[in-house]
C-alpha atoms as a PDB file:
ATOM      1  CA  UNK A   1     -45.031 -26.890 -11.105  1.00  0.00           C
ATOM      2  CA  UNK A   2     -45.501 -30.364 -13.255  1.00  0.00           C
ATOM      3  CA  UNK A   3     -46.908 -30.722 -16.301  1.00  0.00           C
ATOM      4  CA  UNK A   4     -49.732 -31.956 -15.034  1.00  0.00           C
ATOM      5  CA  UNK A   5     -50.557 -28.732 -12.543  1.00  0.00           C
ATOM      6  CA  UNK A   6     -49.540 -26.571 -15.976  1.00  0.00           C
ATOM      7  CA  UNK A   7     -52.138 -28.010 -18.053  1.00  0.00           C
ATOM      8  CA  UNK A   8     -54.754 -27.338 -15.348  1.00  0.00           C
ATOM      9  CA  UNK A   9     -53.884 -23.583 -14.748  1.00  0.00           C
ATOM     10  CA  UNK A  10     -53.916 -22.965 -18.837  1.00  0.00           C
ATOM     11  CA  UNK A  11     -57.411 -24.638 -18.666  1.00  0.00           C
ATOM     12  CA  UNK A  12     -58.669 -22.740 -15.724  1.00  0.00           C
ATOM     13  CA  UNK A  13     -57.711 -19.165 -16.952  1.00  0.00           C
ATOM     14  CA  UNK A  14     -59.267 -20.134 -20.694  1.00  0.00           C
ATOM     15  CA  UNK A  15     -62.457 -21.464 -19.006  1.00  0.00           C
ATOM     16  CA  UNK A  16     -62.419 -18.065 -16.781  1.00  0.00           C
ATOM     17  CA  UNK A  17     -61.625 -16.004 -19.957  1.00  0.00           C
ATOM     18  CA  UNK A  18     -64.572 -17.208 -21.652  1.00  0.00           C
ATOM     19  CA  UNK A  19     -66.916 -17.109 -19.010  1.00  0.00           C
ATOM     20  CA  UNK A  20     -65.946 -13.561 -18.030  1.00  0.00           C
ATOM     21  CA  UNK A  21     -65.186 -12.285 -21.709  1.00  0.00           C
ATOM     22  CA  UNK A  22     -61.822 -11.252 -20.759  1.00  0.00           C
ATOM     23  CA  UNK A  23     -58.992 -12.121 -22.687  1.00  0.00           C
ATOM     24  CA  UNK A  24     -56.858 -14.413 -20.998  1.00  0.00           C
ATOM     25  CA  UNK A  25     -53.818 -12.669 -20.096  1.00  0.00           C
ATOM     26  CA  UNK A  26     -55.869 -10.124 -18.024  1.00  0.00           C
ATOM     27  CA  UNK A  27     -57.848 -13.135 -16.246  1.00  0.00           C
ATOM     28  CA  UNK A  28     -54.281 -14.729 -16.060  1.00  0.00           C
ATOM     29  CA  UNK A  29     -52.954 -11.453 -14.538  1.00  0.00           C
ATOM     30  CA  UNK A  30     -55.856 -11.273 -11.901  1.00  0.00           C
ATOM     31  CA  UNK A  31     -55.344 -14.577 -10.367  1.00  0.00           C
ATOM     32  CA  UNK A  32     -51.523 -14.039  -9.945  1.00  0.00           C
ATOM     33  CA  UNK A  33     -51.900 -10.314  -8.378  1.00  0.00           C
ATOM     34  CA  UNK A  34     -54.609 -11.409  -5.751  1.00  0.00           C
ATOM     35  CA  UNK A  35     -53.205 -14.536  -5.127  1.00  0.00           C
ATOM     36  CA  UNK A  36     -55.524 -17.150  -6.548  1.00  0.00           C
ATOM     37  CA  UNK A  37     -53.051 -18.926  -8.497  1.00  0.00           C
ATOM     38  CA  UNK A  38     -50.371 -19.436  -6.381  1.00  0.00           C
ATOM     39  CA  UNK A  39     -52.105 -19.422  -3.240  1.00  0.00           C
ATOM     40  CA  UNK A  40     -55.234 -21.818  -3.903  1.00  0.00           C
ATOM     41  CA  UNK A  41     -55.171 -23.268  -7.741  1.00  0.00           C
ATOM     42  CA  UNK A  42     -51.638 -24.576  -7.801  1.00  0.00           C
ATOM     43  CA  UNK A  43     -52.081 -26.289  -4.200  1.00  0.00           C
ATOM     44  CA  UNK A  44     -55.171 -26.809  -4.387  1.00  0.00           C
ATOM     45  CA  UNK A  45     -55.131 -28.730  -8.079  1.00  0.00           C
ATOM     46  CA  UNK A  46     -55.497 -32.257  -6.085  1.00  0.00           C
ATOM     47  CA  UNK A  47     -59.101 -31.308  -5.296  1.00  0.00           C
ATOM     48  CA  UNK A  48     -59.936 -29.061  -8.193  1.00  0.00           C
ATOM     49  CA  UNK A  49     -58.987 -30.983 -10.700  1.00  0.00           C
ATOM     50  CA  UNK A  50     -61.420 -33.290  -9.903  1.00  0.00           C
ATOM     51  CA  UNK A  51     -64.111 -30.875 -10.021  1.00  0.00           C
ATOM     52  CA  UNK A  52     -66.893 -30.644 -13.054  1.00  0.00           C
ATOM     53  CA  UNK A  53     -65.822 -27.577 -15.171  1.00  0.00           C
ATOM     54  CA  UNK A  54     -68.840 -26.065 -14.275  1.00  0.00           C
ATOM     55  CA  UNK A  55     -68.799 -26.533 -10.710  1.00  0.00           C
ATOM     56  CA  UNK A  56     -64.795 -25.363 -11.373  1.00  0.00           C
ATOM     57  CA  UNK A  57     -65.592 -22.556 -12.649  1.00  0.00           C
ATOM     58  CA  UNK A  58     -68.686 -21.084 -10.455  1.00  0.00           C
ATOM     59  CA  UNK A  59     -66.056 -21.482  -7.875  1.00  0.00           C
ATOM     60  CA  UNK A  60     -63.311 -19.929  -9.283  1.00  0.00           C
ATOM     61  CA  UNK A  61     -65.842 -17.110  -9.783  1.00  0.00           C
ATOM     62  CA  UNK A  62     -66.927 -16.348  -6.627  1.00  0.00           C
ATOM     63  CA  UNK A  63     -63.422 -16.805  -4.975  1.00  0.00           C
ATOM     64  CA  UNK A  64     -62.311 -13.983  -7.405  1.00  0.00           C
ATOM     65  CA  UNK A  65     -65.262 -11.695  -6.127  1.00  0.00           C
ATOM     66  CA  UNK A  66     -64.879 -12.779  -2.654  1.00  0.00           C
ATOM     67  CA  UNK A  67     -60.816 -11.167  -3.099  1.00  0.00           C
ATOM     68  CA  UNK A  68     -62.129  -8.294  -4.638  1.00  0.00           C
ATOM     69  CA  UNK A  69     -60.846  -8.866  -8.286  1.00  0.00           C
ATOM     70  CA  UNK A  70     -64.567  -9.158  -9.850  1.00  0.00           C
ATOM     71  CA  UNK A  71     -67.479  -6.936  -9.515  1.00  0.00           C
ATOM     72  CA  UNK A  72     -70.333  -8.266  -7.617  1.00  0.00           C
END
């Protein structure tokens, strides 16, 4: 992982930690057990990273509830 893909995960799970009012090492810990991070930020941070935080963010969201790591 580059620095670049690095900065991008830190910013993701402290966007998602204040959104969700979860402190970041349990959002951090959610998106590495179900997958999310390794399996769609990291590869995916060509495309994301060009998303609007908000837009970033409702996705993130709603991937996290579609894998069953967020209540409905």
């Amino acid at each position: 992982m580059n620095a670049d893909i690095l900065r991008f995960v830190t910013y993701c799970i402290g966007q998602l930690a204040l959104r969700l009012h979860l402190p970041q090492q349990q959002v951090y810990r959610k998106l590495k057990s179900s997958g999310i991070l390794y399996d769609y930020i990291v590869p995916s941070y060509d495309v994301l990273h060009t998303f609007g935080s908000r837009y970033l963010m409702d996705d993130l969201v709603e991937y996290m509830r579609e894998k069953g790591v967020l209540d409905r």
